[in-house]
PDB file of N, CA and C in Angstrom:
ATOM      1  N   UNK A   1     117.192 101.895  93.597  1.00  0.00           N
ATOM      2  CA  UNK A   1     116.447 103.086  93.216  1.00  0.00           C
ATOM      3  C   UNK A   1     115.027 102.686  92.820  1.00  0.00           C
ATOM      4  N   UNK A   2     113.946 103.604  93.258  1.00  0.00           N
ATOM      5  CA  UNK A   2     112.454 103.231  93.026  1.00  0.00           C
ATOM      6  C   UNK A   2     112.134 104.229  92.216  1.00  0.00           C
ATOM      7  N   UNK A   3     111.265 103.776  91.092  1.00  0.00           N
ATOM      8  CA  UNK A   3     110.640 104.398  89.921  1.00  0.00           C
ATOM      9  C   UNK A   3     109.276 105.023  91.171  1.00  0.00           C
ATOM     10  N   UNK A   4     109.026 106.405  90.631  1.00  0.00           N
ATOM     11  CA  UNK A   4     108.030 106.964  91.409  1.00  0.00           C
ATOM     12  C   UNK A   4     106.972 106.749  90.298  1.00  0.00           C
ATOM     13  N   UNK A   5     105.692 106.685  91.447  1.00  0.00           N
ATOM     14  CA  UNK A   5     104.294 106.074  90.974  1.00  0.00           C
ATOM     15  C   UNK A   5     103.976 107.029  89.600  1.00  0.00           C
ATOM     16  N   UNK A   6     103.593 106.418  88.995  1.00  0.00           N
ATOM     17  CA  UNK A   6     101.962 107.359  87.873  1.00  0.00           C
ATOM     18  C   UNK A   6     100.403 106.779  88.230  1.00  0.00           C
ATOM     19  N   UNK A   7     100.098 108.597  88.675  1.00  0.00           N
ATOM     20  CA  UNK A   7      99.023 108.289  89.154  1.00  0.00           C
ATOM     21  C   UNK A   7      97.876 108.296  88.063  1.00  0.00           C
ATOM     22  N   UNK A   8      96.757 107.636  87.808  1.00  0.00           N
ATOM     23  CA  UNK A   8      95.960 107.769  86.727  1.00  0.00           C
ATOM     24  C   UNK A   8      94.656 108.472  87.742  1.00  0.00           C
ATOM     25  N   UNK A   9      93.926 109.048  87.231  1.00  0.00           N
ATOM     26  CA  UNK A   9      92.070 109.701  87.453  1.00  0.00           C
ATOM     27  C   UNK A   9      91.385 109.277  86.792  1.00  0.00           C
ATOM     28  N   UNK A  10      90.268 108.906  87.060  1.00  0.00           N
ATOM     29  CA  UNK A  10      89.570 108.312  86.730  1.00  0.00           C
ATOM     30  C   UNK A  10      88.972 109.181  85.884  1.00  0.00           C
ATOM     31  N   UNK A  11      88.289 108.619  84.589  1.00  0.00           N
ATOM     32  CA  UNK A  11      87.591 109.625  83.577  1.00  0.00           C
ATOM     33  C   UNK A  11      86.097 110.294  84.190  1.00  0.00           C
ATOM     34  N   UNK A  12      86.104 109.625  85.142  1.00  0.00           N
ATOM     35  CA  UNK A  12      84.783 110.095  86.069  1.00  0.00           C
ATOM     36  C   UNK A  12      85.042 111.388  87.200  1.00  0.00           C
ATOM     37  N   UNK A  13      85.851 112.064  86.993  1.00  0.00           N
ATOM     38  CA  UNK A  13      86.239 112.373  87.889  1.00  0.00           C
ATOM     39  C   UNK A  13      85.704 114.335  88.343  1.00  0.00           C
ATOM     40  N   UNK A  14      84.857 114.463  87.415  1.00  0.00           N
ATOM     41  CA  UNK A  14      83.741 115.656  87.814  1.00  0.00           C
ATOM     42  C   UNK A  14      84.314 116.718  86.820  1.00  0.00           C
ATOM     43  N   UNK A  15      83.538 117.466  87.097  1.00  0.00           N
ATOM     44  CA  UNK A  15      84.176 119.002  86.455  1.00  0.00           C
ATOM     45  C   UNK A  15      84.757 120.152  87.346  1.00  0.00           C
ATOM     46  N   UNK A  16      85.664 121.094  86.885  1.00  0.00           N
ATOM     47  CA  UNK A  16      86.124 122.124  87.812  1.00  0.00           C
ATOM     48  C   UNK A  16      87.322 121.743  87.363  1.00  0.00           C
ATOM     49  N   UNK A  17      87.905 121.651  88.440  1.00  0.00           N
ATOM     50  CA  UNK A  17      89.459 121.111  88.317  1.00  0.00           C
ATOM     51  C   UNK A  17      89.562 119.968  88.638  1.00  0.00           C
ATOM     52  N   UNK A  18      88.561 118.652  88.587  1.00  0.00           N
ATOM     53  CA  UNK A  18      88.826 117.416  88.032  1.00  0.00           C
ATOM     54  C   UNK A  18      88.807 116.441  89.413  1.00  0.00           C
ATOM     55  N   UNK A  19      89.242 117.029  90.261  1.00  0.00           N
ATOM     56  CA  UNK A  19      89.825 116.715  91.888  1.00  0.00           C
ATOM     57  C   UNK A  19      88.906 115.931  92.659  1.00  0.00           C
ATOM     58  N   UNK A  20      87.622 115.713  92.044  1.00  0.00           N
ATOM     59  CA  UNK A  20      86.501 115.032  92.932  1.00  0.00           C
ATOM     60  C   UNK A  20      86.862 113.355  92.934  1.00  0.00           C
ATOM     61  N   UNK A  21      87.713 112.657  93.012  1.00  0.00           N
ATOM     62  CA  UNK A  21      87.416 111.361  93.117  1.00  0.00           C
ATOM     63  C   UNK A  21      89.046 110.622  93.206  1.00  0.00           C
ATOM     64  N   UNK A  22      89.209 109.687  93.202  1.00  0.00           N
ATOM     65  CA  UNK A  22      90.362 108.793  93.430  1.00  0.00           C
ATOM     66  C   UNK A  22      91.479 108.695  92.582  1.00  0.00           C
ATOM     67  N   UNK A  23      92.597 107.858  92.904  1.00  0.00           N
ATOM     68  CA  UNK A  23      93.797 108.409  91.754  1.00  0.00           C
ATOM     69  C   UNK A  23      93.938 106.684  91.755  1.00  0.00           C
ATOM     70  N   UNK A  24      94.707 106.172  91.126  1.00  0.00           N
ATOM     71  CA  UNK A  24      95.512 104.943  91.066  1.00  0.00           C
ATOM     72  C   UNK A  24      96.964 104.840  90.197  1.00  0.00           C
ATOM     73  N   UNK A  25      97.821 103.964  90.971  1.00  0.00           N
ATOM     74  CA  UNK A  25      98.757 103.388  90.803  1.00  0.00           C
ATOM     75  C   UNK A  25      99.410 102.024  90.738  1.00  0.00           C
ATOM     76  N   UNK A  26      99.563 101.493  88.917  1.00  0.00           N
ATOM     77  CA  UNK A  26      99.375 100.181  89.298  1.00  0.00           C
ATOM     78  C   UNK A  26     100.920  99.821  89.489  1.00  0.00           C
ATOM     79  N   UNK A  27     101.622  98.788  90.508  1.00  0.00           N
ATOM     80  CA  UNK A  27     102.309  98.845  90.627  1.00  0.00           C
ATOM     81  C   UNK A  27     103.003  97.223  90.126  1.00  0.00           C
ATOM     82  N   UNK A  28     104.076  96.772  90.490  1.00  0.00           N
ATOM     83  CA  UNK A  28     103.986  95.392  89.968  1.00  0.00           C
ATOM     84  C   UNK A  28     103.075  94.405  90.876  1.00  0.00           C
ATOM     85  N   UNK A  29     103.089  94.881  92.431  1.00  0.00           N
ATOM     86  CA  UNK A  29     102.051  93.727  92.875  1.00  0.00           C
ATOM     87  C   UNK A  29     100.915  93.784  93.802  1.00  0.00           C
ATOM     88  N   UNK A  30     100.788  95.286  93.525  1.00  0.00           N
ATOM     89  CA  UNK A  30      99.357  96.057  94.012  1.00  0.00           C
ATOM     90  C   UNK A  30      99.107  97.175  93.077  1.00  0.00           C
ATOM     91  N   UNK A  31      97.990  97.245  93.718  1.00  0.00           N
ATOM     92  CA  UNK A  31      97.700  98.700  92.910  1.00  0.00           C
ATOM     93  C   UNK A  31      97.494  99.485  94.370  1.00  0.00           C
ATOM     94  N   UNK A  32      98.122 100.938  94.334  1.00  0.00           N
ATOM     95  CA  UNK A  32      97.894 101.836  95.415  1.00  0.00           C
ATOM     96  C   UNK A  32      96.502 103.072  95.120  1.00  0.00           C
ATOM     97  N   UNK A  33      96.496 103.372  95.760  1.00  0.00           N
ATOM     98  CA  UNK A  33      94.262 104.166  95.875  1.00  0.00           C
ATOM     99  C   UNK A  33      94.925 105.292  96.481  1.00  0.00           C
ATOM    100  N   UNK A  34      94.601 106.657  96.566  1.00  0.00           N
ATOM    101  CA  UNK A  34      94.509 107.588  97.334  1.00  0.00           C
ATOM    102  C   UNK A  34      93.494 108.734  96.754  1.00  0.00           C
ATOM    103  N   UNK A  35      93.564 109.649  97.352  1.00  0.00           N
ATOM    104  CA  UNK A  35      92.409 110.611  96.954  1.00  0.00           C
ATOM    105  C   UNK A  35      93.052 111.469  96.315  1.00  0.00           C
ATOM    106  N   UNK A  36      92.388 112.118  95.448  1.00  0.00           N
ATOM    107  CA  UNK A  36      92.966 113.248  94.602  1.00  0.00           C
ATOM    108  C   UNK A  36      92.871 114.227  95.074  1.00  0.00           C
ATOM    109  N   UNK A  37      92.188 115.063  96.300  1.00  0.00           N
ATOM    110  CA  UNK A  37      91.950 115.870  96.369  1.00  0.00           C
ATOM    111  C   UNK A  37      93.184 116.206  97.535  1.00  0.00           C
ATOM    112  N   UNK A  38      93.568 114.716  98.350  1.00  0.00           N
ATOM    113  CA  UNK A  38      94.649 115.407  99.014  1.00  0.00           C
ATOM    114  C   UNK A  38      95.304 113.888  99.186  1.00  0.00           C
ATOM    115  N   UNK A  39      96.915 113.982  97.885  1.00  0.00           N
ATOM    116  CA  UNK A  39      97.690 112.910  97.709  1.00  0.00           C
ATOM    117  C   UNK A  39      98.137 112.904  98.724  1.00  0.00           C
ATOM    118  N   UNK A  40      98.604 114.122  99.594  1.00  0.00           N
ATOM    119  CA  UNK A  40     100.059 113.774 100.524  1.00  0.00           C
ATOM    120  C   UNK A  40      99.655 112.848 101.963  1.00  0.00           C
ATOM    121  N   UNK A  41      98.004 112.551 102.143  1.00  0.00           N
ATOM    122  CA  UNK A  41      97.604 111.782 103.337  1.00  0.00           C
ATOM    123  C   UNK A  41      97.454 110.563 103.075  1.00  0.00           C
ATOM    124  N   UNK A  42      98.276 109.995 102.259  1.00  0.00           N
ATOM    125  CA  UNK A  42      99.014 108.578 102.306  1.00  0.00           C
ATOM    126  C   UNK A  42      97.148 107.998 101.118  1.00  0.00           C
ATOM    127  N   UNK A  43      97.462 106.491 101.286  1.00  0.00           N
ATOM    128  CA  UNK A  43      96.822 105.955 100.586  1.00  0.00           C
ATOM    129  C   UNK A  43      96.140 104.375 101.119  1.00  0.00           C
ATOM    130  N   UNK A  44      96.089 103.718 100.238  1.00  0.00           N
ATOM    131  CA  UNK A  44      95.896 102.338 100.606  1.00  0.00           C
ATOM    132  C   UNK A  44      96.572 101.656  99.460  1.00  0.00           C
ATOM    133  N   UNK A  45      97.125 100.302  99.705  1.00  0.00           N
ATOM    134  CA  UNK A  45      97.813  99.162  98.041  1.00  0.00           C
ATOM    135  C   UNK A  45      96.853  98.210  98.746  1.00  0.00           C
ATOM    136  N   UNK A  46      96.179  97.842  97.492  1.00  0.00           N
ATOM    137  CA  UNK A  46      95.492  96.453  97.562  1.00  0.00           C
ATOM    138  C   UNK A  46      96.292  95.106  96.911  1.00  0.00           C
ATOM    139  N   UNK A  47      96.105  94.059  96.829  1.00  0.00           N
ATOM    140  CA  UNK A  47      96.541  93.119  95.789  1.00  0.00           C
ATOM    141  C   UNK A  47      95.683  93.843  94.506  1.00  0.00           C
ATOM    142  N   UNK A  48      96.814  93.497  93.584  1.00  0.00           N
ATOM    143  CA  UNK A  48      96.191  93.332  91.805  1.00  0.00           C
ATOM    144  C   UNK A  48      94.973  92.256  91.583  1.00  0.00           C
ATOM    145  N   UNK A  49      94.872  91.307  92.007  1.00  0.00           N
ATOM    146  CA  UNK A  49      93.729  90.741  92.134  1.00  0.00           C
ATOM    147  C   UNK A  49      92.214  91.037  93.018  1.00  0.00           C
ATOM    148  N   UNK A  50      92.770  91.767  93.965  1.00  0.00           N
ATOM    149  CA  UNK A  50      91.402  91.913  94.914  1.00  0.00           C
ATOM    150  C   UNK A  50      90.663  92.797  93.987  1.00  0.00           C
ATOM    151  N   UNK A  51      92.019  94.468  93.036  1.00  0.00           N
ATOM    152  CA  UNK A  51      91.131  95.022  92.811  1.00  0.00           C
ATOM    153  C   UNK A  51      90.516  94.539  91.244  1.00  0.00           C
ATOM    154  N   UNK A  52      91.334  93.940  90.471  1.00  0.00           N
ATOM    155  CA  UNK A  52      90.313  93.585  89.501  1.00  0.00           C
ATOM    156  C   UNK A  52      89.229  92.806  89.858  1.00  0.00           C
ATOM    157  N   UNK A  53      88.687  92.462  91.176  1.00  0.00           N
ATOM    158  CA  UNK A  53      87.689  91.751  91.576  1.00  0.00           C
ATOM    159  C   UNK A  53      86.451  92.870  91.687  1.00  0.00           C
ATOM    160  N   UNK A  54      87.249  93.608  92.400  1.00  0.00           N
ATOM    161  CA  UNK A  54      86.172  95.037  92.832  1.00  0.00           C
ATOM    162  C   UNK A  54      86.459  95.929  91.650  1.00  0.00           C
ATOM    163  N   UNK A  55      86.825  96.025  90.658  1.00  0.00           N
ATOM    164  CA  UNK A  55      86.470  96.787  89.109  1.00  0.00           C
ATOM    165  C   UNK A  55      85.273  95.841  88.521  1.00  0.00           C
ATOM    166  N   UNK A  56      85.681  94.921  88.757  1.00  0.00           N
ATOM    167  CA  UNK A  56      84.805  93.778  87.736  1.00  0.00           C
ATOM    168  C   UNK A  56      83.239  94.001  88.452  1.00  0.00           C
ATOM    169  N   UNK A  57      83.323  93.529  89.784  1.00  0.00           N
ATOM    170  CA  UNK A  57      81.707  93.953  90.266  1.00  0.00           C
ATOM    171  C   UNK A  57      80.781  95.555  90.353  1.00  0.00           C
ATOM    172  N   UNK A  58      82.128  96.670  89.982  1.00  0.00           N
ATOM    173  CA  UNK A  58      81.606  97.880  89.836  1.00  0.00           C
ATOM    174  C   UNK A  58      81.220  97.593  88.671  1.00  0.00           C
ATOM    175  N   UNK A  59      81.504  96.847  87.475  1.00  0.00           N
ATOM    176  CA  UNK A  59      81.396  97.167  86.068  1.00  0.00           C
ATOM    177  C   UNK A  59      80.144  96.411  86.295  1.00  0.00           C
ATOM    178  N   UNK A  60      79.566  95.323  87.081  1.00  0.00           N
ATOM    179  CA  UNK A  60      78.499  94.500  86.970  1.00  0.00           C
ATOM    180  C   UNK A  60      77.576  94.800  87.143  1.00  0.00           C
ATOM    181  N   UNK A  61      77.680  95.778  88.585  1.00  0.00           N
ATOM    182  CA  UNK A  61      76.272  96.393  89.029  1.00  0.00           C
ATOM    183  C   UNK A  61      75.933  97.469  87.554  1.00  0.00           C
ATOM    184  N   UNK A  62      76.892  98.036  87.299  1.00  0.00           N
ATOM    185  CA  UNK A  62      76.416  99.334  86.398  1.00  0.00           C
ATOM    186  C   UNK A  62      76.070  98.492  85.293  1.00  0.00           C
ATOM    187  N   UNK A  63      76.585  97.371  84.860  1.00  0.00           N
ATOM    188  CA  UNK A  63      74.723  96.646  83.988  1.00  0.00           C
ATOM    189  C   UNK A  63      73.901  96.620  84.316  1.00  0.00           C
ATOM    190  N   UNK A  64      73.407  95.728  85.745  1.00  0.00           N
ATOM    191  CA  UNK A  64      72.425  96.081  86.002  1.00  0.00           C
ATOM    192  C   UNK A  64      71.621  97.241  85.787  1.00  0.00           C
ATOM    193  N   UNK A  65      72.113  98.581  86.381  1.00  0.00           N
ATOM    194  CA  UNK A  65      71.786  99.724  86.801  1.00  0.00           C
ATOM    195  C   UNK A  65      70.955 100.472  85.406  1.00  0.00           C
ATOM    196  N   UNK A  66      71.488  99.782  84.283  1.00  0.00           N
ATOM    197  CA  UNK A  66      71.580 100.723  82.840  1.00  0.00           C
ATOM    198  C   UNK A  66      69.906 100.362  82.460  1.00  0.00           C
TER     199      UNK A  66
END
Protein backbone atom coordinates (compact mmCIF):
# COMPACT_ATOMS: atom_id res chain seq x y z
CA UNK A 1 0.00 0.00 0.00
CA UNK A 2 1.31 3.64 -1.03
CA UNK A 3 0.86 6.63 1.24
CA UNK A 4 -0.58 9.34 -1.25
CA UNK A 5 1.59 12.48 -1.84
CA UNK A 6 1.23 15.97 0.25
CA UNK A 7 1.43 18.48 -1.95
CA UNK A 8 3.01 21.78 -0.50
CA UNK A 9 2.62 25.65 -2.57
CA UNK A 10 4.81 27.61 -2.47
CA UNK A 11 4.30 30.82 -0.22
CA UNK A 12 4.88 32.66 -3.47
CA UNK A 13 2.23 31.57 -5.03
CA UNK A 14 0.07 34.93 -6.09
CA UNK A 15 -3.21 36.12 -5.07
CA UNK A 16 -6.82 35.03 -6.14
CA UNK A 17 -7.08 31.57 -5.50
CA UNK A 18 -3.41 30.96 -4.99
CA UNK A 19 -3.11 28.61 -8.26
CA UNK A 20 -0.33 30.64 -10.04
CA UNK A 21 2.76 28.51 -9.52
CA UNK A 22 4.09 24.93 -8.64
CA UNK A 23 3.21 22.30 -5.98
CA UNK A 24 5.82 19.82 -4.41
CA UNK A 25 6.10 16.51 -3.01
CA UNK A 26 8.86 15.35 -1.03
CA UNK A 27 9.05 11.88 -1.26
CA UNK A 28 11.67 9.43 0.27
CA UNK A 29 13.92 9.64 -2.86
CA UNK A 30 12.72 12.45 -5.02
CA UNK A 31 10.86 15.17 -4.78
CA UNK A 32 7.87 15.27 -7.46
CA UNK A 33 7.00 19.13 -9.25
CA UNK A 34 3.73 19.61 -10.96
CA UNK A 35 1.66 22.62 -11.58
CA UNK A 36 -1.00 23.78 -9.49
CA UNK A 37 -3.08 25.01 -11.78
CA UNK A 38 -3.61 21.62 -13.43
CA UNK A 39 -2.38 18.49 -10.99
CA UNK A 40 -4.04 15.79 -13.05
CA UNK A 41 -1.29 16.38 -16.22
CA UNK A 42 1.19 14.37 -14.44
CA UNK A 43 4.42 15.97 -13.16
CA UNK A 44 8.13 15.54 -13.03
CA UNK A 45 10.39 13.59 -9.66
CA UNK A 46 13.76 14.87 -9.58
CA UNK A 47 16.48 13.37 -7.19
CA UNK A 48 16.40 15.02 -3.55
CA UNK A 49 19.71 16.21 -4.29
CA UNK A 50 19.46 17.78 -7.75
CA UNK A 51 16.66 19.75 -6.21
CA UNK A 52 18.28 21.04 -3.14
CA UNK A 53 20.95 22.07 -5.68
CA UNK A 54 18.43 24.13 -7.70
CA UNK A 55 16.68 25.66 -4.29
CA UNK A 56 20.09 26.54 -3.13
CA UNK A 57 21.05 28.53 -6.47
CA UNK A 58 17.42 30.10 -6.56
CA UNK A 59 18.15 31.25 -2.97
CA UNK A 60 21.69 32.61 -4.37
CA UNK A 61 20.73 34.56 -7.21
CA UNK A 62 17.93 36.28 -5.01
CA UNK A 63 21.04 37.63 -2.92
CA UNK A 64 22.41 38.83 -5.45
CA UNK A 65 19.24 40.38 -6.82
CA UNK A 66 18.37 42.17 -3.25
Amino acid sequence: MTTPDIWKKSSYSGGGEGNACVEVAFRRDCTAIRDSKAPSRGGLSVPLSAFAAFIGALKERQGHLA
